[in-house]
C-alpha atoms as a PDB file:
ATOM      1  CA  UNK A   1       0.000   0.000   0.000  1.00  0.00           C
ATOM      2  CA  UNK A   2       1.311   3.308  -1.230  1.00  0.00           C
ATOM      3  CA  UNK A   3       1.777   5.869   1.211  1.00  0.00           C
ATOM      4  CA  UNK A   4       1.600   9.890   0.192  1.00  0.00           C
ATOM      5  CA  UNK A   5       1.958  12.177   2.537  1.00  0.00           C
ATOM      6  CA  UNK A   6      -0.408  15.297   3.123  1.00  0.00           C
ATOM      7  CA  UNK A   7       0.976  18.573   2.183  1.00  0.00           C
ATOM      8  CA  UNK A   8      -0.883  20.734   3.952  1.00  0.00           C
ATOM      9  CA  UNK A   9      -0.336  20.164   7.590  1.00  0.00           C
ATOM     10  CA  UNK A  10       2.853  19.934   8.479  1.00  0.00           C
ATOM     11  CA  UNK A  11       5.137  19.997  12.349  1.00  0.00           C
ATOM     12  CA  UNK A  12       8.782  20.781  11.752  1.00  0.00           C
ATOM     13  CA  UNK A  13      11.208  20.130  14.574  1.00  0.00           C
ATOM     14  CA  UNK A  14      14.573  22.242  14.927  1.00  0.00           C
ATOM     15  CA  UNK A  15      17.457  22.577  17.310  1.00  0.00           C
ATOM     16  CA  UNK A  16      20.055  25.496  18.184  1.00  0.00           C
ATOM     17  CA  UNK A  17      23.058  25.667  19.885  1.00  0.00           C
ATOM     18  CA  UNK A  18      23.123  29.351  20.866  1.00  0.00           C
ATOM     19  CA  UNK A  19      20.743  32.219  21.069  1.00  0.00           C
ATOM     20  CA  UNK A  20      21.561  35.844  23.101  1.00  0.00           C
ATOM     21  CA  UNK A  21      18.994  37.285  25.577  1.00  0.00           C
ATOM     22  CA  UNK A  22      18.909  36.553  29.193  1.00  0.00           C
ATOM     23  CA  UNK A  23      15.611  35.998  30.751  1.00  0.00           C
ATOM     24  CA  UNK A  24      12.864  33.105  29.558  1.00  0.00           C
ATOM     25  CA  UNK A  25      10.054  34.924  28.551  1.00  0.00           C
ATOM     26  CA  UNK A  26      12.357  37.516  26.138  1.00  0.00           C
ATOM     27  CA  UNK A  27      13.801  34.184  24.827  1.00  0.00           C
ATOM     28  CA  UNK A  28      10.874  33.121  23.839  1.00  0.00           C
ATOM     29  CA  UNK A  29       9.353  36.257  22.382  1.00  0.00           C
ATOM     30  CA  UNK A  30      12.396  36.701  20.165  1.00  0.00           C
ATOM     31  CA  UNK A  31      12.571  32.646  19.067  1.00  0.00           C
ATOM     32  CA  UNK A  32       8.925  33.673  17.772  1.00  0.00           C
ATOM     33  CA  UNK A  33       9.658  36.059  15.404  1.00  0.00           C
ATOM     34  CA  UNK A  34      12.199  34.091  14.381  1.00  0.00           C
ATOM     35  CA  UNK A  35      10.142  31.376  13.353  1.00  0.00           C
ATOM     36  CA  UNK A  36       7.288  33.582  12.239  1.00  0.00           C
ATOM     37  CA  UNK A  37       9.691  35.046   9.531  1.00  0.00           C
ATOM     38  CA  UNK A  38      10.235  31.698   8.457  1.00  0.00           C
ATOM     39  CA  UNK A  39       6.648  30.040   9.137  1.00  0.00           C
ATOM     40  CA  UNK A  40       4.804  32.622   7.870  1.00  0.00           C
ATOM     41  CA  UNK A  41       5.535  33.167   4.165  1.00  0.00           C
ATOM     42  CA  UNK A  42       6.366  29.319   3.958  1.00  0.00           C
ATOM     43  CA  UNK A  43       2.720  28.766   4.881  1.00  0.00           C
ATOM     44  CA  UNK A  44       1.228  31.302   2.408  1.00  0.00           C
ATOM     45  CA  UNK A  45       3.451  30.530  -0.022  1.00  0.00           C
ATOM     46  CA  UNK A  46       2.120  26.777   0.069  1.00  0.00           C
ATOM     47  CA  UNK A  47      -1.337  26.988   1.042  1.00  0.00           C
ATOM     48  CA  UNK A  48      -0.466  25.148   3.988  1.00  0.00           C
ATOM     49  CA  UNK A  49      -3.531  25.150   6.516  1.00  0.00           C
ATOM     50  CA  UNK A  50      -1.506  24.564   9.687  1.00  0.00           C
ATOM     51  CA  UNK A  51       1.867  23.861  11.278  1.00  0.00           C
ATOM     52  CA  UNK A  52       3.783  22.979  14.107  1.00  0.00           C
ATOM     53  CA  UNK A  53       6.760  24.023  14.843  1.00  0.00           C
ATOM     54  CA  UNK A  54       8.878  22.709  17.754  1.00  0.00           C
ATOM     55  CA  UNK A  55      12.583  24.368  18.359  1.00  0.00           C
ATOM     56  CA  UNK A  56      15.299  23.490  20.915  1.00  0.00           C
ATOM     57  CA  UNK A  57      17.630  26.613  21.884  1.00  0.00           C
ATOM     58  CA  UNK A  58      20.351  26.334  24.716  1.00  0.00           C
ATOM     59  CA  UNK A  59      18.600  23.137  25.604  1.00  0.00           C
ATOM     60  CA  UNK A  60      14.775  25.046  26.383  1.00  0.00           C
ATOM     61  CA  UNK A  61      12.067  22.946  23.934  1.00  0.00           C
ATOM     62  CA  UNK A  62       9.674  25.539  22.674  1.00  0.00           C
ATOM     63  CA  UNK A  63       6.451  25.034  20.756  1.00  0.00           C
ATOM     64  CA  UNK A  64       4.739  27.639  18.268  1.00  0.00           C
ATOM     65  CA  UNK A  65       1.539  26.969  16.351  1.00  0.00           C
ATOM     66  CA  UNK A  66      -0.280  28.163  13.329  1.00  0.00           C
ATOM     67  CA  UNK A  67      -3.368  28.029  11.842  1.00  0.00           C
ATOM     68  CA  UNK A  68      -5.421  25.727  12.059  1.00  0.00           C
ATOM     69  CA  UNK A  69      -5.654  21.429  12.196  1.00  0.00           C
ATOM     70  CA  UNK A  70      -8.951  21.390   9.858  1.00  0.00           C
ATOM     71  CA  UNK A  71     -10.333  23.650   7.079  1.00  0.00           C
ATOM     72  CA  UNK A  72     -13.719  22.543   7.813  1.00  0.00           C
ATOM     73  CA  UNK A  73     -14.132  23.117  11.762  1.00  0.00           C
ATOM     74  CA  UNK A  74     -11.517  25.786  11.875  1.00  0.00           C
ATOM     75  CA  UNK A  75     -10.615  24.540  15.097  1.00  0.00           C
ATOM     76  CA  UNK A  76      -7.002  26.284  15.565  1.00  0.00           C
ATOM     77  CA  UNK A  77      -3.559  24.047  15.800  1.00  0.00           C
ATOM     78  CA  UNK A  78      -2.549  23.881  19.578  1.00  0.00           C
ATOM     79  CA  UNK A  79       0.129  21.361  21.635  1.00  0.00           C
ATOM     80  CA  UNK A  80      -2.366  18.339  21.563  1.00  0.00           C
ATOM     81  CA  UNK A  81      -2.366  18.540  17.666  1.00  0.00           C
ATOM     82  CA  UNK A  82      -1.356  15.094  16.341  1.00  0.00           C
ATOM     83  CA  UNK A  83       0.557  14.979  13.313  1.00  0.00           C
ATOM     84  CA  UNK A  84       1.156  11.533  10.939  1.00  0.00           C
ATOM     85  CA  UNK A  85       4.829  11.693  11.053  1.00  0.00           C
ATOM     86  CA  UNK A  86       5.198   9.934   7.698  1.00  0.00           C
ATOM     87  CA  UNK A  87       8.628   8.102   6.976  1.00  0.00           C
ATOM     88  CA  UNK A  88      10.067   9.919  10.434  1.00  0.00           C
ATOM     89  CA  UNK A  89       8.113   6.737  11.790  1.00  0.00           C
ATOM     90  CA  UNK A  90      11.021   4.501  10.720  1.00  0.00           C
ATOM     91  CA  UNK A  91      12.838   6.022  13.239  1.00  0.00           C
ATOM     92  CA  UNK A  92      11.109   4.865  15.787  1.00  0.00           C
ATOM     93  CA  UNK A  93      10.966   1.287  14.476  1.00  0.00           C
ATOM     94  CA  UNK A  94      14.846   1.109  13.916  1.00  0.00           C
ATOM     95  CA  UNK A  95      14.736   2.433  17.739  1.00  0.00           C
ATOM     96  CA  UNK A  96      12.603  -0.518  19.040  1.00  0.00           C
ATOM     97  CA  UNK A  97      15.026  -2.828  17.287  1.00  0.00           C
ATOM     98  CA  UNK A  98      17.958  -1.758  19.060  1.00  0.00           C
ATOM     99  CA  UNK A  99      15.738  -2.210  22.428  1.00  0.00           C
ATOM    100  CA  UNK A 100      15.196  -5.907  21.375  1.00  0.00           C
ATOM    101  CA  UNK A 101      18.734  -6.486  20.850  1.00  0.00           C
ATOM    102  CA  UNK A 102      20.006  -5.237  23.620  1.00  0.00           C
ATOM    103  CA  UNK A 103      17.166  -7.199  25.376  1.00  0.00           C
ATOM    104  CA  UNK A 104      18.729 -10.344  23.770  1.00  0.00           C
ATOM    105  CA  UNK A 105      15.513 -10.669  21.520  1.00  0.00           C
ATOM    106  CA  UNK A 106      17.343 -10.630  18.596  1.00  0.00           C
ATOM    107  CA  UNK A 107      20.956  -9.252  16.984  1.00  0.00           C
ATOM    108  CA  UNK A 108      21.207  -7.209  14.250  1.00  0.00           C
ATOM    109  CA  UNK A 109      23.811  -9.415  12.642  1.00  0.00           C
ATOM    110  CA  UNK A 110      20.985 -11.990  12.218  1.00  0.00           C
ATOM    111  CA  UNK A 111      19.853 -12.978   8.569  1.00  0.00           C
ATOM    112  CA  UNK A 112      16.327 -12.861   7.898  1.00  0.00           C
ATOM    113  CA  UNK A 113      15.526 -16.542   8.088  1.00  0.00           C
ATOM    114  CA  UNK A 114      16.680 -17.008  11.878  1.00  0.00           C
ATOM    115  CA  UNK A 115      13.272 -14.866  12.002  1.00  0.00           C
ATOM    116  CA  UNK A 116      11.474 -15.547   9.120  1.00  0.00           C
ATOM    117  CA  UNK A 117      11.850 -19.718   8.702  1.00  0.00           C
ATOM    118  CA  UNK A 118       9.823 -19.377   5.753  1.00  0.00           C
ATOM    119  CA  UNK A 119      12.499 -17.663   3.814  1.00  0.00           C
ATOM    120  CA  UNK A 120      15.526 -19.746   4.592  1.00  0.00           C
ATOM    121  CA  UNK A 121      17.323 -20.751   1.139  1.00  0.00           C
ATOM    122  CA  UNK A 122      15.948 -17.234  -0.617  1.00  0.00           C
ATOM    123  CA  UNK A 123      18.018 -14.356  -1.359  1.00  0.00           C
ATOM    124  CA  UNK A 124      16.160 -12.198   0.770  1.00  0.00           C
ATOM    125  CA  UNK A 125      16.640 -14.950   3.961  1.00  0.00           C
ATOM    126  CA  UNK A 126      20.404 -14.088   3.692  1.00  0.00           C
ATOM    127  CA  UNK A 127      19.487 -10.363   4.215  1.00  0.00           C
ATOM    128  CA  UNK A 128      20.617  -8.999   7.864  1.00  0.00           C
ATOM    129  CA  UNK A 129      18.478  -7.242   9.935  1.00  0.00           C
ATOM    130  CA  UNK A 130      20.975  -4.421   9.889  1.00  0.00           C
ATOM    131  CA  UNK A 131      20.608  -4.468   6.188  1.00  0.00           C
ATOM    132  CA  UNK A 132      16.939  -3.973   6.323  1.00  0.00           C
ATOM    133  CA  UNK A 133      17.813  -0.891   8.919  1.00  0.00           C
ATOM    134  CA  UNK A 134      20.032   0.799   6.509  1.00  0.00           C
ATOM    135  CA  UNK A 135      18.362   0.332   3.475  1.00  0.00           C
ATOM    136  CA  UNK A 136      21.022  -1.735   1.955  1.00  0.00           C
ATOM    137  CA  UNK A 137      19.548  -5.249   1.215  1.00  0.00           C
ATOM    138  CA  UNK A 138      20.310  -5.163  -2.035  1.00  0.00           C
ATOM    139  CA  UNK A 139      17.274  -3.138  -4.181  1.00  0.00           C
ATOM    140  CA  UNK A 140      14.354  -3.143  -3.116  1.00  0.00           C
ATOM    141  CA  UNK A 141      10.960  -0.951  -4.107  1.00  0.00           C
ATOM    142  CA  UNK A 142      10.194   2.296  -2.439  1.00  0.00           C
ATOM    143  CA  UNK A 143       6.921   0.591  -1.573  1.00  0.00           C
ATOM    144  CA  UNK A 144       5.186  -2.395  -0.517  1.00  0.00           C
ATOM    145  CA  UNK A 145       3.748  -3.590  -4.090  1.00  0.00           C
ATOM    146  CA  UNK A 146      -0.264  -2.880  -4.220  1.00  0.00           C
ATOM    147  CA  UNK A 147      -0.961  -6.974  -4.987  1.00  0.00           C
ATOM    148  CA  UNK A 148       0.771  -7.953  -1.129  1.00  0.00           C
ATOM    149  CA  UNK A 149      -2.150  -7.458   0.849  1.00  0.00           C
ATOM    150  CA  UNK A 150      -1.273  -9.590   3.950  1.00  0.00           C
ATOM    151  CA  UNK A 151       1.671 -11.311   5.324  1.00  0.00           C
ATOM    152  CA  UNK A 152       1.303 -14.850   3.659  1.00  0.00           C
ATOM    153  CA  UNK A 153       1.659 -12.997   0.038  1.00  0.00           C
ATOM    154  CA  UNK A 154       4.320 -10.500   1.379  1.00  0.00           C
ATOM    155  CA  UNK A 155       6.534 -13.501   2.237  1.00  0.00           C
ATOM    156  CA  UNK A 156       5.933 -15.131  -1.315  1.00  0.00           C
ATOM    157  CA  UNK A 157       6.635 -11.733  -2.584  1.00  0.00           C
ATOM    158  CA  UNK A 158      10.313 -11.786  -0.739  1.00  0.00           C
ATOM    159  CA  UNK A 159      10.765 -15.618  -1.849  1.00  0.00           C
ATOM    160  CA  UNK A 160      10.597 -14.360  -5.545  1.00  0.00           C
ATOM    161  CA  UNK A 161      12.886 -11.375  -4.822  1.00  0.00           C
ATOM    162  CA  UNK A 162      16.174 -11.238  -6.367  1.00  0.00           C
ATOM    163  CA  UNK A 163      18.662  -8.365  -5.541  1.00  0.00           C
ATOM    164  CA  UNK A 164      20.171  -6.137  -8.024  1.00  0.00           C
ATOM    165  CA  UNK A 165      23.440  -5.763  -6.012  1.00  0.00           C
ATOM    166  CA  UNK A 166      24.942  -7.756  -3.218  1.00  0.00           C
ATOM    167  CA  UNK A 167      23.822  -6.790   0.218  1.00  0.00           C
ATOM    168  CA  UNK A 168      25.396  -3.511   2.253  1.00  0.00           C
ATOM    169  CA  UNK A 169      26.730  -2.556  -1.229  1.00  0.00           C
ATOM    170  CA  UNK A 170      24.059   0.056  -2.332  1.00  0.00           C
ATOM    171  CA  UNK A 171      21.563   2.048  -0.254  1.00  0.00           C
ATOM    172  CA  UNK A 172      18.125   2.416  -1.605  1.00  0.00           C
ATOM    173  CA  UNK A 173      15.405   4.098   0.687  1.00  0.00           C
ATOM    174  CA  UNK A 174      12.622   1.768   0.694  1.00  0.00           C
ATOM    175  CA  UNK A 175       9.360   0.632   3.424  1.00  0.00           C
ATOM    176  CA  UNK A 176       9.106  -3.105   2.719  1.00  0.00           C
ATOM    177  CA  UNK A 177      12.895  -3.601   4.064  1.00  0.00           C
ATOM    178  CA  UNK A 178      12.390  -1.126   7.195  1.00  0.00           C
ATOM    179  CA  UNK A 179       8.837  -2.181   7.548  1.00  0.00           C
ATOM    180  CA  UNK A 180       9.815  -5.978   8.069  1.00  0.00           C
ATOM    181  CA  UNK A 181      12.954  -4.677  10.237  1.00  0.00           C
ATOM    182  CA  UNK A 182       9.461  -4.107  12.533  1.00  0.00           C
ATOM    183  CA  UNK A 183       7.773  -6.984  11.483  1.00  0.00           C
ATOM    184  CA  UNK A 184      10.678  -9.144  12.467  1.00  0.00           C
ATOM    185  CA  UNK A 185      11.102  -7.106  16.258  1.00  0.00           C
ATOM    186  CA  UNK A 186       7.956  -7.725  17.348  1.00  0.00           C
ATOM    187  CA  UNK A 187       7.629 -11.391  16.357  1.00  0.00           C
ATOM    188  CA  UNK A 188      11.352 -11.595  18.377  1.00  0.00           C
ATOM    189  CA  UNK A 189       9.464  -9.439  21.406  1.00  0.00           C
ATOM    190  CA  UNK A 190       6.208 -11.594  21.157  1.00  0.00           C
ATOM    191  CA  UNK A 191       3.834  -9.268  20.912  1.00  0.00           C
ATOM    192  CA  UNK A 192       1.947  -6.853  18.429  1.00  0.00           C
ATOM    193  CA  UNK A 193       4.129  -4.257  17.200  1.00  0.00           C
ATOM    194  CA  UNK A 194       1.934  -0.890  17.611  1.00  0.00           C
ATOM    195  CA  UNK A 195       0.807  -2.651  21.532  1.00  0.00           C
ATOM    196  CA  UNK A 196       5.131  -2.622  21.563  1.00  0.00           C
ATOM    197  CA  UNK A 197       5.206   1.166  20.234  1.00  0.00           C
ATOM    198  CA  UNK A 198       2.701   2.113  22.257  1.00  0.00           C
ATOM    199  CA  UNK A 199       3.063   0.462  25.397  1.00  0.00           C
ATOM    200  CA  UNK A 200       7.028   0.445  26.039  1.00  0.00           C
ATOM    201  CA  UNK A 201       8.566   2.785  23.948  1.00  0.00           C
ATOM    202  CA  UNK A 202       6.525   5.671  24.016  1.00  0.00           C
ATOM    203  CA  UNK A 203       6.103   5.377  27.850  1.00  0.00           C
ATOM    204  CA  UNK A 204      10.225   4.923  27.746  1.00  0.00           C
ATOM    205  CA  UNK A 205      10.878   7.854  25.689  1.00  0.00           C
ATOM    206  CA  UNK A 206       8.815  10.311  27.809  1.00  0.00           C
ATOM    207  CA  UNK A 207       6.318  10.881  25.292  1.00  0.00           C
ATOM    208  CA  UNK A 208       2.673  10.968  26.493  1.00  0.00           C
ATOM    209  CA  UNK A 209       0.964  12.485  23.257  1.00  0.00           C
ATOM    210  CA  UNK A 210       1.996   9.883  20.355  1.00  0.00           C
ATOM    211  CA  UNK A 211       0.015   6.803  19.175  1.00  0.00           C
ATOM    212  CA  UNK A 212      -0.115   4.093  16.550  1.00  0.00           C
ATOM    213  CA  UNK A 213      -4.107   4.179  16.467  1.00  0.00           C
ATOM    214  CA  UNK A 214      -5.595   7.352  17.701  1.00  0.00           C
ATOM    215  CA  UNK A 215      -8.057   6.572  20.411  1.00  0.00           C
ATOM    216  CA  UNK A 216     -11.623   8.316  19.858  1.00  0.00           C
ATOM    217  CA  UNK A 217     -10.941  10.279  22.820  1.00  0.00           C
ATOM    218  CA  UNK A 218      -7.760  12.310  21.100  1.00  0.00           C
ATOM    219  CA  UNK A 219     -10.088  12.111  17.384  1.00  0.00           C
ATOM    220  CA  UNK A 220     -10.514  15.953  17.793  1.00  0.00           C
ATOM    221  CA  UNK A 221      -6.662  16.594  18.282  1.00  0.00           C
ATOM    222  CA  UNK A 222      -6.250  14.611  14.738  1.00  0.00           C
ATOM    223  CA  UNK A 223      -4.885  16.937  12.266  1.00  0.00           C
ATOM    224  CA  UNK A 224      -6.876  16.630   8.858  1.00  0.00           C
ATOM    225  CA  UNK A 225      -3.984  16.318   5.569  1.00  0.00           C
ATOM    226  CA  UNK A 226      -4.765  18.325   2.320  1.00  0.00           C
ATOM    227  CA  UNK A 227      -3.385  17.262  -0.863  1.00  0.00           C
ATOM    228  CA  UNK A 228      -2.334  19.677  -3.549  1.00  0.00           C
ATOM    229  CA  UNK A 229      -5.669  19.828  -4.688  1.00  0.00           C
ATOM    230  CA  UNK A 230      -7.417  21.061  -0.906  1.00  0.00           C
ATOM    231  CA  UNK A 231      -8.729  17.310  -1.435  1.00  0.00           C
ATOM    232  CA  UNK A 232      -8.545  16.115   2.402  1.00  0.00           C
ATOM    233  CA  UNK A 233      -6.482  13.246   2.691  1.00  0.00           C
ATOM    234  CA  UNK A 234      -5.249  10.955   5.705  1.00  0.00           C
ATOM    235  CA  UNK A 235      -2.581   8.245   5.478  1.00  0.00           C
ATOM    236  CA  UNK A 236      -3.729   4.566   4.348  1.00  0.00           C
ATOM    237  CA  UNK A 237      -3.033   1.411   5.906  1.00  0.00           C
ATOM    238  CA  UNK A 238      -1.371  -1.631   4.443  1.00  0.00           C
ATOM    239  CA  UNK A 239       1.130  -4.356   4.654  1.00  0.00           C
ATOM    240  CA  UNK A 240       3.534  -2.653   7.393  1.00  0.00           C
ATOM    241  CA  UNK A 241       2.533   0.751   7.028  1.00  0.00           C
ATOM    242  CA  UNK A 242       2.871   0.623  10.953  1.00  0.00           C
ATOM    243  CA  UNK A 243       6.396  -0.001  10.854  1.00  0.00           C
ATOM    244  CA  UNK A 244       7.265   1.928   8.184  1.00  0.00           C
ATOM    245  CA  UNK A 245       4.802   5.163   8.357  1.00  0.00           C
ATOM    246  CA  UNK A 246       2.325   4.996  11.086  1.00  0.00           C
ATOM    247  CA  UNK A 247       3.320   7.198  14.238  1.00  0.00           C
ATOM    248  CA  UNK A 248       0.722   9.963  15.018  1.00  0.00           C
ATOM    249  CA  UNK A 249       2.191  12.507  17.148  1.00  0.00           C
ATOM    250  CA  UNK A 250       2.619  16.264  18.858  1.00  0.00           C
ATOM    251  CA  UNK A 251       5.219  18.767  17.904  1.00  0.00           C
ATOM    252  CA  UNK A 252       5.979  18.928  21.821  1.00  0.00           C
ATOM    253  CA  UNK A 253       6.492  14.508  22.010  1.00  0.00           C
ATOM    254  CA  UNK A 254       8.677  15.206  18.555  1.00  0.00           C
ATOM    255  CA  UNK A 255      10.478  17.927  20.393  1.00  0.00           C
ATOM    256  CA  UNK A 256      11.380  15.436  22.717  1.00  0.00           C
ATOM    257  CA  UNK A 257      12.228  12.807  20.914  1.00  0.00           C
ATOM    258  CA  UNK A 258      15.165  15.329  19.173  1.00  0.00           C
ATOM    259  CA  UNK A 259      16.337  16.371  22.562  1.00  0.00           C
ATOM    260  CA  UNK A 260      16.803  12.649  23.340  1.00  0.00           C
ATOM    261  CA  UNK A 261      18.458  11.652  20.202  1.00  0.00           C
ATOM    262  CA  UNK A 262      20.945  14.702  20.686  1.00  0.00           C
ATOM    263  CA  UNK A 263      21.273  13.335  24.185  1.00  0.00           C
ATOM    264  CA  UNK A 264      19.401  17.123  25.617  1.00  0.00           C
ATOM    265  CA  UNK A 265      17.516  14.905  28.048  1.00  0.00           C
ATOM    266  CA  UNK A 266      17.360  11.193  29.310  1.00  0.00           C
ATOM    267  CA  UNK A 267      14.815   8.527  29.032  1.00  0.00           C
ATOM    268  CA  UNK A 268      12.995   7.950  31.805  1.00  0.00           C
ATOM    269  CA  UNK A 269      11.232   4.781  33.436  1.00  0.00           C
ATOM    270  CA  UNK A 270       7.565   4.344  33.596  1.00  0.00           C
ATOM    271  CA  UNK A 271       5.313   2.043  35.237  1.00  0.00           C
ATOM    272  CA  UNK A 272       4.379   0.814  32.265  1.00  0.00           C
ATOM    273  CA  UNK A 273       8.225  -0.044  30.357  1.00  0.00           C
ATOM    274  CA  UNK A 274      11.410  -0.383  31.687  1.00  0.00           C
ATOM    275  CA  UNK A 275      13.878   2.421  31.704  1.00  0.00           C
ATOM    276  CA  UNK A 276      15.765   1.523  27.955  1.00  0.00           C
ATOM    277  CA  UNK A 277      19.471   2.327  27.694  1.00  0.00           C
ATOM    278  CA  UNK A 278      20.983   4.246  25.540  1.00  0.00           C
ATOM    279  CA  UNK A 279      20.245   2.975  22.352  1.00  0.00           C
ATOM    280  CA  UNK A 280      22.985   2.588  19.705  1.00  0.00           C
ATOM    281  CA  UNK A 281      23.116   3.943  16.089  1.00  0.00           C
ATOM    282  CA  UNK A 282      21.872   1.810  13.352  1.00  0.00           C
ATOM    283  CA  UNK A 283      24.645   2.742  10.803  1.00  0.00           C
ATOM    284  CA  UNK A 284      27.212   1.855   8.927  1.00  0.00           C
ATOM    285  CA  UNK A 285      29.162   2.743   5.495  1.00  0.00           C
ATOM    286  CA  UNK A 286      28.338   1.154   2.226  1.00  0.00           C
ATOM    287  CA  UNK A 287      30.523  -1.158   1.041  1.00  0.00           C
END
């Protein structure tokens, strides 16, 4: 299932070292204007409807919003706005993975089949899970294709695959190698990956505004997408579109989430996870 993401409502996220002016509240005031001069003309410009806008200075998060979440009710943009966070989604997956290694639930360095038994003797069993992490399996499409509508047909799909370079040797961005990184985690973790998103790593992380499924209760705080065309629009589901596109979320939780990954601020431990170490980078250089 192709995924195209709204162009009309948008939450940006930005950090800065440095920034003069002594007390808070004059801090703020002038980080405004800032981002108004930016904001501003970028919305008109684009016919955007509404925006986020979430900036780190000297290690304060501050939040700024415009406009507003729906054309239709009018009802203004404010911190409790949820966002779909498109592809920055993957991040989060690729985060959980590192969790369930250092749990012991799996090791990057693993080939697809250890987790997958189905796949063992295809090209795509030989994959590693870091591979799928790094986009480097080998080739594969920027999208799930539209005729893999469950799992059963996504893992014929993969038997069939053949790669158009050896693995870790070129990097092509794609959601069905990602995506299964996720699919693979939470079969390793036993449980449902959103329940897993949800349940320990957004309690882990600090951040008490994102979801997977947005519950009726938070439906009003649901920012409505506009294509090009004012159409309204709202991502689709599909074979791992949760792992590979389906955070909702706040400019404020996203604000977070940068502070954390620029290591601003610590995770902290919940009643509801475990406190997760520091988590470490899923990189490396193409051969």
């Amino acid at each position: 299932m192709k995924f195209r993401a709204p162009v009309i409502l948008a939450a940006a996220i930005f950090s800065f070292g440095v920034m003069s002016g002594a007390a808070h509240a004059e801090d703020a005031t002038a980080i405004r204007a800032t981002v108004d001069q930016t904001i501003e003309p970028l919305m008109a410009q684009h016919g955007i409807a509404g925006m986020a806008v979430g900036v780190v200075v000297k290690g304060e998060p501050y939040v700024f919003d415009y406009g507003v979440a729906s054309k239709a009710t009018k009802q203004p943009v404010t911190r409790d706005t949820l966002f779909e966070l498109g592809s920055i989604s993957k991040t989060f997956t690729a985060t959980l993975a590192s969790y369930a290694q250092i749990e012991g639930d799996l090791s990057l360095s693993d080939p697809v089949s250890k987790h997958l038994p189905s796949l063992a003797g295809s090209e795509f069993g030989k994959v590693t899970l870091l591979d799928l992490g790094t986009h480097t399996p080998g080739g594969l499409p920027l999208q799930v294709p539209d005729d893999v509508r469950n799992e059963e047909e996504l893992m014929q799909y993969f038997k069939t695959w053949r790669a158009a370079q050896p693995p870790g040797t070129i990097r092509t961005y794609a959601n069905p190698g990602i995506g299964t990184l996720g699919l693979i985690t939470a079969k390793s973790m036993r449980q449902d990956f959103d329940a897993l998103i949800e349940t320990r790593l957004f309690p882990a992380l600090g951040l008490k505004r994102s979801y997977m499924n947005v519950p009726a209760s938070k439906q009003r705080d649901y920012a409505q997408g506009y294509a090009k065309d004012n159409a309204p629009i709202r991502m689709k589901g599909g074979v791992l579109s949760s792992e590979a596109y389906g955070v909702r979320s706040t400019a404020a939780d996203m604000t977070r989430f940068l502070q954390i990954n620029m290591n601003m601020v610590p995770s902290i431990r919940c009643s509801s996870a475990p406190s997760m170490p520091r988590i470490p980078a899923i990189s490396r250089p193409v051969r």
